[in-house]
C-alpha atoms as a PDB file:
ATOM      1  CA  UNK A   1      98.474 122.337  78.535  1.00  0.00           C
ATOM      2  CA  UNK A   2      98.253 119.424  81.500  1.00  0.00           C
ATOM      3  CA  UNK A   3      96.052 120.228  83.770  1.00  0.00           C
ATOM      4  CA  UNK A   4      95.935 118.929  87.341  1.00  0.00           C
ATOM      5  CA  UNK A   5      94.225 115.512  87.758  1.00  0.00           C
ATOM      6  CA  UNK A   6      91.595 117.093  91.269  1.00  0.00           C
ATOM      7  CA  UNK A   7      90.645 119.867  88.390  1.00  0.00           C
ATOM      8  CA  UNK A   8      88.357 116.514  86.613  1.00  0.00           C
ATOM      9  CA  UNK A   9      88.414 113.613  88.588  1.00  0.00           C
ATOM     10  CA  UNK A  10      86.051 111.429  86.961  1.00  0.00           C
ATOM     11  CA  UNK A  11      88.187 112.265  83.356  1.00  0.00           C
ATOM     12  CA  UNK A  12      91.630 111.275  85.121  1.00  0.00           C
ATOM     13  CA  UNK A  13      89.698 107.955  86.900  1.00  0.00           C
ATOM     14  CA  UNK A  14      88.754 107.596  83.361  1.00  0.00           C
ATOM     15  CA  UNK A  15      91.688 107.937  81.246  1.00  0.00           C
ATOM     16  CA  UNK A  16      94.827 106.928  83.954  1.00  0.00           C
ATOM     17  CA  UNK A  17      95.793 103.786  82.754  1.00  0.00           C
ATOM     18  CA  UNK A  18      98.937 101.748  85.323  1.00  0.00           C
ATOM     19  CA  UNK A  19     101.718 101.174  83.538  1.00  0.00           C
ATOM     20  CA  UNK A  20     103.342  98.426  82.756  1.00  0.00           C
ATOM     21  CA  UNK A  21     105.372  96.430  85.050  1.00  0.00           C
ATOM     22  CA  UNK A  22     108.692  94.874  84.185  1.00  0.00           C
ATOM     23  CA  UNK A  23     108.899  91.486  85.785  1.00  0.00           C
ATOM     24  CA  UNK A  24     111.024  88.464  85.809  1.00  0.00           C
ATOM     25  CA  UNK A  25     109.999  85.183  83.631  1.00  0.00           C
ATOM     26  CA  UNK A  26     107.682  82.635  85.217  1.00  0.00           C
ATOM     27  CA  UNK A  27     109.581  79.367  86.449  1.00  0.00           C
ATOM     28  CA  UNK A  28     107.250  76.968  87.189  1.00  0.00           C
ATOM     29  CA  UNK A  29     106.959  77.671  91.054  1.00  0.00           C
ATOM     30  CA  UNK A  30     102.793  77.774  91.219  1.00  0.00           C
ATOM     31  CA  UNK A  31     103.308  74.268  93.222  1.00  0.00           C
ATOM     32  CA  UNK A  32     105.724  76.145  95.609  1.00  0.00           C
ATOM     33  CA  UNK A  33     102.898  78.443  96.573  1.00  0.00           C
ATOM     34  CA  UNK A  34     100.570  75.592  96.851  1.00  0.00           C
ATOM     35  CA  UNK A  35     102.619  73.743  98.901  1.00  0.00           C
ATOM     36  CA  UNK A  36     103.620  76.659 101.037  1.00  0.00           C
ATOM     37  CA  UNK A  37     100.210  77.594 101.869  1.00  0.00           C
ATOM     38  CA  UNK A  38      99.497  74.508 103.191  1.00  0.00           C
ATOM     39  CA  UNK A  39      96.116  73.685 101.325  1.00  0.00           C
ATOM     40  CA  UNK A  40      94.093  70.853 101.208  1.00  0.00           C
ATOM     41  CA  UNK A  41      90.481  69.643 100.842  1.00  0.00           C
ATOM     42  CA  UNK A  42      88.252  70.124 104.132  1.00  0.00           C
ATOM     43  CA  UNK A  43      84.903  69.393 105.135  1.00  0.00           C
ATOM     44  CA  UNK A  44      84.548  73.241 106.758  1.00  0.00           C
ATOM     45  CA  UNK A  45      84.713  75.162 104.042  1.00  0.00           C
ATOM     46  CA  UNK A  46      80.845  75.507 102.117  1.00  0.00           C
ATOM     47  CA  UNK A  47      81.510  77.185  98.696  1.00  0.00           C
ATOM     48  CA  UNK A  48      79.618  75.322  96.219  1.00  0.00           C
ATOM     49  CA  UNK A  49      79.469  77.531  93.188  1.00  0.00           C
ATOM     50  CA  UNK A  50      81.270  80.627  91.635  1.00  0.00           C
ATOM     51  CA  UNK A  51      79.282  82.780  89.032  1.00  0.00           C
ATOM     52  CA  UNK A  52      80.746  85.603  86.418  1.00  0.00           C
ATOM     53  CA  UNK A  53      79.331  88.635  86.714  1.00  0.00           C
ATOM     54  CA  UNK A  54      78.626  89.561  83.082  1.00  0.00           C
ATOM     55  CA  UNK A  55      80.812  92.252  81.851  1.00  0.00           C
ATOM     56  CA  UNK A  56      79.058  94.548  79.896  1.00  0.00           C
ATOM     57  CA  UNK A  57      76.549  94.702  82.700  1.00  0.00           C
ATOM     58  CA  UNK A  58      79.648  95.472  85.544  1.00  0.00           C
ATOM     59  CA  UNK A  59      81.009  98.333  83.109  1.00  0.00           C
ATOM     60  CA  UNK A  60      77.544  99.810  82.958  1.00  0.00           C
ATOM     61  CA  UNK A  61      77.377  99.876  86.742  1.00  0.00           C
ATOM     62  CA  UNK A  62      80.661 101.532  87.454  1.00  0.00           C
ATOM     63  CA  UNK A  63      80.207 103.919  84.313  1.00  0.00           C
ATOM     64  CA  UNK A  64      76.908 104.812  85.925  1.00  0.00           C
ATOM     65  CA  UNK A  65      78.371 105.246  89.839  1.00  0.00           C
ATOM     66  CA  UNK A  66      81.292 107.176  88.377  1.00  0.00           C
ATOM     67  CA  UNK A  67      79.006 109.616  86.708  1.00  0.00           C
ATOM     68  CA  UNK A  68      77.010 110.233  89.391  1.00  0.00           C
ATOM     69  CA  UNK A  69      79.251 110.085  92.081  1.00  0.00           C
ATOM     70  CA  UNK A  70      82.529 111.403  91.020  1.00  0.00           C
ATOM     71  CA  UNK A  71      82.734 114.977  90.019  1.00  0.00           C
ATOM     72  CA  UNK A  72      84.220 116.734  86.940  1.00  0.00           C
ATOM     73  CA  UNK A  73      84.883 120.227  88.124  1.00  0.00           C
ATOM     74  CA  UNK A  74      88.018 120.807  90.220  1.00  0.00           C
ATOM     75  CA  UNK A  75      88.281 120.515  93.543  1.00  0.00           C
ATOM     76  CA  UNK A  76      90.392 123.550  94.178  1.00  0.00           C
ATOM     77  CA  UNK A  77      93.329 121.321  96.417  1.00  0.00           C
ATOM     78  CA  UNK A  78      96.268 120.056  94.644  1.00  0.00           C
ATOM     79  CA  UNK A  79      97.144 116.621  93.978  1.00  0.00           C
ATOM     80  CA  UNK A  80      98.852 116.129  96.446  1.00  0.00           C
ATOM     81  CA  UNK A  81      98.112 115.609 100.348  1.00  0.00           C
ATOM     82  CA  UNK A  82     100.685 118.214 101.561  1.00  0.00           C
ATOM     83  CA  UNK A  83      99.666 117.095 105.509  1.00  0.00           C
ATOM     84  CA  UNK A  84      99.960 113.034 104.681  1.00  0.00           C
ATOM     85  CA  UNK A  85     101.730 112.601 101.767  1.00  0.00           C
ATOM     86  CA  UNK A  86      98.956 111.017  99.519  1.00  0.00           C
ATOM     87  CA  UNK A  87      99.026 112.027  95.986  1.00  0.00           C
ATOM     88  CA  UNK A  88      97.765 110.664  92.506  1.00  0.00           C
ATOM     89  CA  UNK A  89     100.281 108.515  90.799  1.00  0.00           C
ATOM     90  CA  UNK A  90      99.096 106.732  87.563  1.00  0.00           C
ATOM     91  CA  UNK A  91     100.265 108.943  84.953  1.00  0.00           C
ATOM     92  CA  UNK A  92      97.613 110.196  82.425  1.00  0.00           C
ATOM     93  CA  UNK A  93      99.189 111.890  79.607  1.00  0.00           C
ATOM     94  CA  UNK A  94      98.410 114.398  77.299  1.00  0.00           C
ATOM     95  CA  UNK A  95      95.274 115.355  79.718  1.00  0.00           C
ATOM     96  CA  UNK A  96      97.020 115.892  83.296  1.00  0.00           C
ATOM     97  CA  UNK A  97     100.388 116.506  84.602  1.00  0.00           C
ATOM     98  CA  UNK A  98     101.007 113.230  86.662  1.00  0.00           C
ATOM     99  CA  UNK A  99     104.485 112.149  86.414  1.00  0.00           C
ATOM    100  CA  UNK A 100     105.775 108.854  86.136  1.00  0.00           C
ATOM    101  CA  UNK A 101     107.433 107.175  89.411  1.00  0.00           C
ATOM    102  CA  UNK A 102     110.596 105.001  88.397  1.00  0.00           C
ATOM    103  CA  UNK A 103     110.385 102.050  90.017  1.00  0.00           C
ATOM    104  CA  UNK A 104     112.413  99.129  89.922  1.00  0.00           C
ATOM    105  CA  UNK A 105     111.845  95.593  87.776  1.00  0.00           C
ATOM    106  CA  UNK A 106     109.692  93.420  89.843  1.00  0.00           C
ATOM    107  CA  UNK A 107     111.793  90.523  90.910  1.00  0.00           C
ATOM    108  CA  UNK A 108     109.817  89.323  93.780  1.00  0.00           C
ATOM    109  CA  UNK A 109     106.661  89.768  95.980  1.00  0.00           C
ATOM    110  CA  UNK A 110     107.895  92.706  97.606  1.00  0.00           C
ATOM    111  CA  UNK A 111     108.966  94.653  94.361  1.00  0.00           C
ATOM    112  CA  UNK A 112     105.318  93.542  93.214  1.00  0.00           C
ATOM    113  CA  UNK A 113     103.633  94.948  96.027  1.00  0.00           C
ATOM    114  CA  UNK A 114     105.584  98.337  95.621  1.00  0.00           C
ATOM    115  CA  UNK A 115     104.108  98.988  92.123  1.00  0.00           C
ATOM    116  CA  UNK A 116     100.518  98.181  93.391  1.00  0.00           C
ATOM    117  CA  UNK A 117     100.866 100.386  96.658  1.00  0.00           C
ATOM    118  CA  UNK A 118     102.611 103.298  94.887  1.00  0.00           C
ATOM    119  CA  UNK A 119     100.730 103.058  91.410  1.00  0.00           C
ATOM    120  CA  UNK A 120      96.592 101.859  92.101  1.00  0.00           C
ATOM    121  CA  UNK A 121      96.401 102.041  95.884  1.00  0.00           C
ATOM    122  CA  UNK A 122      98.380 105.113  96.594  1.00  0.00           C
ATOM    123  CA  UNK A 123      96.053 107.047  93.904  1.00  0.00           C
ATOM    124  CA  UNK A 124      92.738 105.455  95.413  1.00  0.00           C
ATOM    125  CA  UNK A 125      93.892 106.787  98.910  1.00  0.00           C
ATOM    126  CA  UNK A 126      93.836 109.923  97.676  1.00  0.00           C
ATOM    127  CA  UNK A 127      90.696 109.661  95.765  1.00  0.00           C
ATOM    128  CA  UNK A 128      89.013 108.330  98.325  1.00  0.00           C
ATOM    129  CA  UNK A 129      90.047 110.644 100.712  1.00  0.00           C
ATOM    130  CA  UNK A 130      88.564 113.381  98.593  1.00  0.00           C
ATOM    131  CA  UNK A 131      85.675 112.416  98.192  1.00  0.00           C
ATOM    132  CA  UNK A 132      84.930 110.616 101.511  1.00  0.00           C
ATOM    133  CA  UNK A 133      86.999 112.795 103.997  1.00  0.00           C
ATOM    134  CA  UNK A 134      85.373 110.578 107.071  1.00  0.00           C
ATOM    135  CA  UNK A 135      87.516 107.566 105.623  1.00  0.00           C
ATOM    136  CA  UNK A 136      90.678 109.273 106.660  1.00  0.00           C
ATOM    137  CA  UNK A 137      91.026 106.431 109.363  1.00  0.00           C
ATOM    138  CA  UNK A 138      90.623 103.319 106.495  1.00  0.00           C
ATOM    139  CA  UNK A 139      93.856 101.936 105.403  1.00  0.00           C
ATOM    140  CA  UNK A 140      95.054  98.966 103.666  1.00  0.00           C
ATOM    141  CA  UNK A 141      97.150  97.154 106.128  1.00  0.00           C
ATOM    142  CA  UNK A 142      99.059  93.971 105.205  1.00  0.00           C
ATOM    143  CA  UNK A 143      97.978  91.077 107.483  1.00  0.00           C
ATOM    144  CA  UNK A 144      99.974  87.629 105.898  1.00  0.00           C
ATOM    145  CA  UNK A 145     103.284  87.964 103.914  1.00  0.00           C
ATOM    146  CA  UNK A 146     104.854  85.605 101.752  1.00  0.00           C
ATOM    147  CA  UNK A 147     107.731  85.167  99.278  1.00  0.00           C
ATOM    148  CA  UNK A 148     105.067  83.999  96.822  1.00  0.00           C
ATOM    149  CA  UNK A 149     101.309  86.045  98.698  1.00  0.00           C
ATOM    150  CA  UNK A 150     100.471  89.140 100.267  1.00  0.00           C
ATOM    151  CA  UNK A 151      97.367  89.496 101.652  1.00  0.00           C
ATOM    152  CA  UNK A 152      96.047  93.120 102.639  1.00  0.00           C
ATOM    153  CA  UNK A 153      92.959  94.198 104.055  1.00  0.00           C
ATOM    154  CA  UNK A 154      90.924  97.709 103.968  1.00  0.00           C
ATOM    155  CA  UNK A 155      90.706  98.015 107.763  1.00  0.00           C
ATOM    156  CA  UNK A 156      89.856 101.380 110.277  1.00  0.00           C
ATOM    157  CA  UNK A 157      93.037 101.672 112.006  1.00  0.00           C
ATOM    158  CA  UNK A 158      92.822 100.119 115.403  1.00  0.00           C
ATOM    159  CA  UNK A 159      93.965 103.656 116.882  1.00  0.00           C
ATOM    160  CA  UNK A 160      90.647 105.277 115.985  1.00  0.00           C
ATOM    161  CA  UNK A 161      88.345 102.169 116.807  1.00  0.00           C
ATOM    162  CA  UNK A 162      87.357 102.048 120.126  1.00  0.00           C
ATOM    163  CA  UNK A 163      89.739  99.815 122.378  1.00  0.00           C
ATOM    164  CA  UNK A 164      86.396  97.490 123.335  1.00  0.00           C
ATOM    165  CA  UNK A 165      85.106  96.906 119.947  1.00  0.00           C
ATOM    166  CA  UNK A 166      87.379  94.586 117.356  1.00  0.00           C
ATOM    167  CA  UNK A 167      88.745  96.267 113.837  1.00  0.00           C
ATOM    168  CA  UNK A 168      86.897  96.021 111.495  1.00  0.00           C
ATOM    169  CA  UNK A 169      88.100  94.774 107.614  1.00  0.00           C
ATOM    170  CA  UNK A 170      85.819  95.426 104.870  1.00  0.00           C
ATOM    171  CA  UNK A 171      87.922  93.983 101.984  1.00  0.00           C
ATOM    172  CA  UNK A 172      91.031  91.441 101.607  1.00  0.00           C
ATOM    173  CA  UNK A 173      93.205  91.967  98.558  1.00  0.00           C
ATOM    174  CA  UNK A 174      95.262  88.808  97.648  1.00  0.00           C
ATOM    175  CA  UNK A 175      98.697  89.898  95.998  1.00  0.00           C
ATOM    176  CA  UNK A 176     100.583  87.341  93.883  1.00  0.00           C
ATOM    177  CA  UNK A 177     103.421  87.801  91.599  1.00  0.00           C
ATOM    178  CA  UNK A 178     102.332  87.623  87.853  1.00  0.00           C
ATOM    179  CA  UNK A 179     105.170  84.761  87.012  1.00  0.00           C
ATOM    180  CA  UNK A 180     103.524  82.910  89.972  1.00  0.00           C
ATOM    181  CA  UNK A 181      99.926  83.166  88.882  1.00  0.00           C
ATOM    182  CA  UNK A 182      99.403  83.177  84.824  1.00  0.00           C
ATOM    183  CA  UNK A 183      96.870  85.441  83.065  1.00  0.00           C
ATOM    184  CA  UNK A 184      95.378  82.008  81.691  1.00  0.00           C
ATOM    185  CA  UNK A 185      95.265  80.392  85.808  1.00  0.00           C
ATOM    186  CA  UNK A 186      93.385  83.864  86.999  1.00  0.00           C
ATOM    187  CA  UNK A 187      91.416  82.945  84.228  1.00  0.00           C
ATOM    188  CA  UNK A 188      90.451  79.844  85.255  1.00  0.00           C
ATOM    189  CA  UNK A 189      89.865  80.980  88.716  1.00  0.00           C
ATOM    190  CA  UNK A 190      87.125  83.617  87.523  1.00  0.00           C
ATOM    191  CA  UNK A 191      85.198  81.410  85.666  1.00  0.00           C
ATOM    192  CA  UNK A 192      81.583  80.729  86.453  1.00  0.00           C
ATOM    193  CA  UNK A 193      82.198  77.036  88.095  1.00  0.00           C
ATOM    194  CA  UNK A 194      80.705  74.709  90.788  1.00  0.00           C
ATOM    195  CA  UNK A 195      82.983  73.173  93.524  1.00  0.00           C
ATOM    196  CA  UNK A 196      82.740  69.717  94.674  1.00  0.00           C
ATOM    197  CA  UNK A 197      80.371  69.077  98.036  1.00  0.00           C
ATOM    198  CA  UNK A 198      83.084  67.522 100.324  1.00  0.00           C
ATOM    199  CA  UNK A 199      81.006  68.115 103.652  1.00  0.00           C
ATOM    200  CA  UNK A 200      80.613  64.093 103.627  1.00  0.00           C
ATOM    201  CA  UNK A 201      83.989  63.596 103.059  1.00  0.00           C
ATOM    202  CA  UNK A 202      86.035  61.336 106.056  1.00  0.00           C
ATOM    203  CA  UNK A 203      89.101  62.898 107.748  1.00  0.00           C
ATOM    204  CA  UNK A 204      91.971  65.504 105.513  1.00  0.00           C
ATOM    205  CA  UNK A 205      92.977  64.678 102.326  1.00  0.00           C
ATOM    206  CA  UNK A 206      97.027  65.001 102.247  1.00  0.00           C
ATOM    207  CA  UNK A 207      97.219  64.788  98.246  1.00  0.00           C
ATOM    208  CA  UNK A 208      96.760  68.442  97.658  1.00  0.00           C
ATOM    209  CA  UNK A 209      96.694  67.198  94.426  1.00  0.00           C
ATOM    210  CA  UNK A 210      93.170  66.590  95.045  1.00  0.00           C
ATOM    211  CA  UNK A 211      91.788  70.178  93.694  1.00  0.00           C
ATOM    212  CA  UNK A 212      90.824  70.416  90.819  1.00  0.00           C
ATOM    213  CA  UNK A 213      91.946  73.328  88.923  1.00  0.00           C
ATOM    214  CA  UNK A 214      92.309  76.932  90.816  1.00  0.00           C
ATOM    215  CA  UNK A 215      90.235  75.466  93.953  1.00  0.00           C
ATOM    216  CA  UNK A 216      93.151  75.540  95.806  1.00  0.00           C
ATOM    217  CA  UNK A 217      93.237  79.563  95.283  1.00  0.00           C
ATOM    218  CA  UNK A 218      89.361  79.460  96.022  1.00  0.00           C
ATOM    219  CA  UNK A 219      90.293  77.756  99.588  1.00  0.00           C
ATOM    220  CA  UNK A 220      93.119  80.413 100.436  1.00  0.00           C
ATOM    221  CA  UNK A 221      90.689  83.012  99.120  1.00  0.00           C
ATOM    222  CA  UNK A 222      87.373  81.076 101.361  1.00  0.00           C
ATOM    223  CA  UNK A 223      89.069  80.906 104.624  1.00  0.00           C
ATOM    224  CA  UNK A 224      90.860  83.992 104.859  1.00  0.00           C
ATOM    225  CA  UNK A 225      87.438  86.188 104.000  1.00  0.00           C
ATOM    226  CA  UNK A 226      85.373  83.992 106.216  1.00  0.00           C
ATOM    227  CA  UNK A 227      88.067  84.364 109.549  1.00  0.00           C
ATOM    228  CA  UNK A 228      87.850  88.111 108.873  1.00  0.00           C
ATOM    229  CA  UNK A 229      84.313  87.843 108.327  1.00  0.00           C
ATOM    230  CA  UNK A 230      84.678  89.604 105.583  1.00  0.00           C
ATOM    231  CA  UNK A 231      83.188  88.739 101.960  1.00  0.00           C
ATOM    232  CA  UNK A 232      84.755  91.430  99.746  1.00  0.00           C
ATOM    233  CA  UNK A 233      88.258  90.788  97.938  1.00  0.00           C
ATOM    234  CA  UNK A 234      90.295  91.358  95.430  1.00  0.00           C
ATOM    235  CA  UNK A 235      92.771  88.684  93.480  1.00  0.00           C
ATOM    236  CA  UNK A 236      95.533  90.709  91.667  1.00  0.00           C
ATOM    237  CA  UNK A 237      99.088  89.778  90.362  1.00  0.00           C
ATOM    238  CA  UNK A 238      99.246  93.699  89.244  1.00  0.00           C
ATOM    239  CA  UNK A 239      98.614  92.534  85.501  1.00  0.00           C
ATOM    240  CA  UNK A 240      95.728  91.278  85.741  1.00  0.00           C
ATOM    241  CA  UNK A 241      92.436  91.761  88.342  1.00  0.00           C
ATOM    242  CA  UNK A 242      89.315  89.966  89.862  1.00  0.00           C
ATOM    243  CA  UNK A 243      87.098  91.718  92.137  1.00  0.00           C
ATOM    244  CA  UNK A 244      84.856  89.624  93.857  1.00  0.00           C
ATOM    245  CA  UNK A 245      82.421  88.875  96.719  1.00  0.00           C
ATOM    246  CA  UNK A 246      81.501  86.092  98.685  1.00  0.00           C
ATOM    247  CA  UNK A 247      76.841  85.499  99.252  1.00  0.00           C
ATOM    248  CA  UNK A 248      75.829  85.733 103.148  1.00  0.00           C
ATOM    249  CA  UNK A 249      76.151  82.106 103.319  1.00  0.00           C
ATOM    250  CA  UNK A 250      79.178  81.857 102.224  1.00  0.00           C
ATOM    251  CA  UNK A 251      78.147  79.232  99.356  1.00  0.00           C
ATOM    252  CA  UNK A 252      78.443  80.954  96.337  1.00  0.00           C
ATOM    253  CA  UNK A 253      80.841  83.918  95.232  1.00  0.00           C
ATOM    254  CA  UNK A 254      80.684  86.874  92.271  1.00  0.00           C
ATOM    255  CA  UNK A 255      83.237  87.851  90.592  1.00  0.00           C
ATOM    256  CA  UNK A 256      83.868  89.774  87.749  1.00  0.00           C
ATOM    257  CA  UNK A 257      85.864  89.161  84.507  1.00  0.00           C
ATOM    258  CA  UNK A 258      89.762  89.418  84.240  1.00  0.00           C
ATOM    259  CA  UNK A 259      90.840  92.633  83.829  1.00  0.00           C
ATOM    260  CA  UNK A 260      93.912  93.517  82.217  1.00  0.00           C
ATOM    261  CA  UNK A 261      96.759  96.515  84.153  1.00  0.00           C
ATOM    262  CA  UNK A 262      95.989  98.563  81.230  1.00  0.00           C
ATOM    263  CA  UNK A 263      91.869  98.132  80.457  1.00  0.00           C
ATOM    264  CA  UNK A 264      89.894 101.066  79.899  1.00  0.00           C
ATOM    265  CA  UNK A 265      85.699 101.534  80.239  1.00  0.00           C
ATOM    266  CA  UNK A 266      86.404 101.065  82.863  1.00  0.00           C
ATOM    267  CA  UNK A 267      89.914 101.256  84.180  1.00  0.00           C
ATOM    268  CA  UNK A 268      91.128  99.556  87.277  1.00  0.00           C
ATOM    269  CA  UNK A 269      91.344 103.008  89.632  1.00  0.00           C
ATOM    270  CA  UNK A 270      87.620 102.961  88.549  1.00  0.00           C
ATOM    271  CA  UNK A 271      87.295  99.631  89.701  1.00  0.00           C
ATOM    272  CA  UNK A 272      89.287 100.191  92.512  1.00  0.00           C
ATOM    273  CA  UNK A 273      86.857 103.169  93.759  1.00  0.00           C
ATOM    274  CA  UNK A 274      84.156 101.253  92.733  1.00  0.00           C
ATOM    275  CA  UNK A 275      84.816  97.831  94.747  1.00  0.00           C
ATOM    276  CA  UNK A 276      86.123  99.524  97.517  1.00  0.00           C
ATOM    277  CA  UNK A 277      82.858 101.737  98.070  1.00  0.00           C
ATOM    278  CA  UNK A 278      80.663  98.727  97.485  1.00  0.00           C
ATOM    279  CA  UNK A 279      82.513  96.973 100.252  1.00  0.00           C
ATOM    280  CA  UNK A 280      81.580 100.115 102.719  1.00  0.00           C
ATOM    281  CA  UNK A 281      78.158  99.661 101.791  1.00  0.00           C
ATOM    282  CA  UNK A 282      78.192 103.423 100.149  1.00  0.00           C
ATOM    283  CA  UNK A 283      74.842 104.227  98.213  1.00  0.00           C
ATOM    284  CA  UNK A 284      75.314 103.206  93.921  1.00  0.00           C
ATOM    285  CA  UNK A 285      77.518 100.201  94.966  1.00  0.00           C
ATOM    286  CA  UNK A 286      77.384  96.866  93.752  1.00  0.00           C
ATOM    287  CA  UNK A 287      74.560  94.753  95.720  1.00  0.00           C
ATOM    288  CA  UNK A 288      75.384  90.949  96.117  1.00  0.00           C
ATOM    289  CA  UNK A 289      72.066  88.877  94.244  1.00  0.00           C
ATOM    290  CA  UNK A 290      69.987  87.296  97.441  1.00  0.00           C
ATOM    291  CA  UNK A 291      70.212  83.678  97.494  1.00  0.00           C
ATOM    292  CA  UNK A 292      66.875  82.996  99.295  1.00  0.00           C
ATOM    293  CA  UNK A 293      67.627  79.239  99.616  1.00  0.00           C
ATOM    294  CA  UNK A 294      70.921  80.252 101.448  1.00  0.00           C
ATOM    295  CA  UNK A 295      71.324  80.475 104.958  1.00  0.00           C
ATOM    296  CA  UNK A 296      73.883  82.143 106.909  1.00  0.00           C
ATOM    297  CA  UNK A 297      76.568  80.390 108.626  1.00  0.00           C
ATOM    298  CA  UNK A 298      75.847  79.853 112.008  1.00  0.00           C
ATOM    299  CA  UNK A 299      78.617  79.616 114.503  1.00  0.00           C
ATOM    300  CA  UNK A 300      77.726  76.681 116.077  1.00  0.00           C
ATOM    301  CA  UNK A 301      78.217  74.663 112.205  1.00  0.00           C
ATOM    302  CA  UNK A 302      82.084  76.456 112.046  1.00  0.00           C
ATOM    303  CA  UNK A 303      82.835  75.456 115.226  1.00  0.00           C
ATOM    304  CA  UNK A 304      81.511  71.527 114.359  1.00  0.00           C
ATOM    305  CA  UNK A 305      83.208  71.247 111.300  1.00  0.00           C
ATOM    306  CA  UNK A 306      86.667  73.096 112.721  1.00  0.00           C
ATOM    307  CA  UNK A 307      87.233  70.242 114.439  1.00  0.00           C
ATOM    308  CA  UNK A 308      88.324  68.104 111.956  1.00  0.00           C
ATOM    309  CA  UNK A 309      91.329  69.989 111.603  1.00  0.00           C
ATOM    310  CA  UNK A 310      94.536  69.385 112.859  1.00  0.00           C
ATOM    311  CA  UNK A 311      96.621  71.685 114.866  1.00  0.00           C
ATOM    312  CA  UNK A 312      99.077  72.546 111.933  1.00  0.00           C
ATOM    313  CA  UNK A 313      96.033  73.970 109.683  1.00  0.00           C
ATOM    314  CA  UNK A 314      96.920  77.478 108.918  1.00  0.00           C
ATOM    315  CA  UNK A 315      96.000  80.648 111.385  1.00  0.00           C
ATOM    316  CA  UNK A 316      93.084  81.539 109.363  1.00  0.00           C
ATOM    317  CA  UNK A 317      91.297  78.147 108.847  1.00  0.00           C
ATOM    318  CA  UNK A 318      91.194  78.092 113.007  1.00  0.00           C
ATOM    319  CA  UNK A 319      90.026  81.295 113.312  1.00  0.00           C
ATOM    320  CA  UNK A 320      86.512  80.022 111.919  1.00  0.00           C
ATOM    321  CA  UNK A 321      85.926  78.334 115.080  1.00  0.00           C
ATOM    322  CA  UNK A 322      85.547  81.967 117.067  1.00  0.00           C
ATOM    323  CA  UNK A 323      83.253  83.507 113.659  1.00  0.00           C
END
């Protein structure tokens, strides 16, 4: 007998594993996206080194948060919103009766983005809203699209945020089709790594070639977090995930390992949760190390090194001068 997934949510986060996705080949078209997000080397942006958060010690964490913070005797409401619509969607079988959504082969961003909204972020909405009714008003709102990105962020809707004050975004999830991005190029990107100091450096570079490896994808990543003022994110081409955060500085960024559509201890709605509760600051969360030596940006500094950008940078990189 299935049982319902709200009856033990901490044994569905536990066990619900995405399914696979059904995608087209890659074709070569990572130096489309490059090219079409307009990246190059600048002076403004300060990240100087990436660390790996070590695994074992990130599973312990969210195994320990989930435990103590999830519970494992029903909830007594089905699982399913009836008022909004938001229901649990990664099936879990033989333990609860969650059935599978067909969806269509993922042929482009859009079809790629419909598996992560209606598999991992459509079950975390309702998870969340369980077990943090007060976050009815936090969405995840799509802010850039892209035939080859998607960028979302976990924002209050505007409509219950005071008109005076500005929305807030506590997260930024970067979407990217898995025949864009490689398992073995996320890879790359979450590896513990130092960045080359080009505050000194004269004038743009137009070679783009000029990164080396996934700094390019660390510069999409930089500016868009630091024009939302916001150091939380997410990399994901729905096979594979990084969760990550940037220090107060914004010189250094954590992130974890890769982790696989299908991992388990934990599983990415555990990650999900987790992250995404981290990001609001909610007590067991993940902490970002202090970097005593590190010094916030200061407003003045974005707005001094802004300048030596021209007016074709993208949105986001100009948005530093009003941070």
């Amino acid at each position: 007998m299935a049982f319902r997934a709200s009856d033990n949510l901490r044994c569905y986060l536990h066990e619900a594993r995405l399914p696979a996705m059904a995608h087209r080949s890659a074709l070569g078209e990572l130096a489309q996206l490059h090219t079409s997000l307009n990246l190059h080397p600048e002076r403004y942006r300060k990240l100087k080194l990436v660390h790996t958060i070590d695994a074992t010690l990130f599973s312990d964490i969210v195994s320990d948060w989930m435990e103590e913070f999830v519970p494992c005797e029903s909830l007594g409401v089905g699982d399913e919103d009836k008022s909004t619509g938001e229901r649990l969607t990664v099936p879990c079988e033989p333990f609860f009766s969650v059935p599978l959504l067909p969806l269509a082969r993922a042929e482009d961003i859009e079809r790629v983005f419909l598996w992560v909204d209606m598999f991992p972020l459509e079950s975390i909405r309702r998870v969340l809203h369980l077990l943090y009714p007060e976050l009815n008003s936090w969405k995840l709102i799509p802010c850039e699209e892209g035939p080859l990105l998607k960028t979302l962020t976990w924002s209050q809707s505007r409509t219950d945020c005071r008109k005076t004050e500005p929305v807030r975004h506590l997260m930024v999830l970067f979407l990217i089709p898995p025949w864009i991005l490689s398992s073995k190029e996320l890879q790359e990107f979450a590896r513990g790594q130092p960045f080359l100091d080009r505050s000194q450096a004269s004038g743009r570079h137009p070679d783009g070639t000029l990164f080396r490896g996934q700094e390019w994808l660390w510069s999409k990543v930089w500016d868009s977090c630091v024009s939302r003022n916001c150091p939380w994110f997410i990399v994901s081409t729905y096979t594979n995930w990084v969760f990550g955060v940037f220090s107060t500085g914004w010189t250094a960024s954590f992130v974890s390992p890769v982790f696989a559509f299908d991992c388990h201890v934990p599983t990415i709605l555990e990650l999900l949760l987790f992250w995404l509760i981290s990001a609001m600051g909610f007590p067991g969360g993940w902490v970002v190390p202090e970097n005593r030596a590190e010094s916030a940006l200061h407003r003045q500094l974005l707005i001094a090194t802004v300048r030596d950008l021209s007016p074709e940078e993208p949105a986001e990189a100009l948005a530093l001068s009003t941070f």
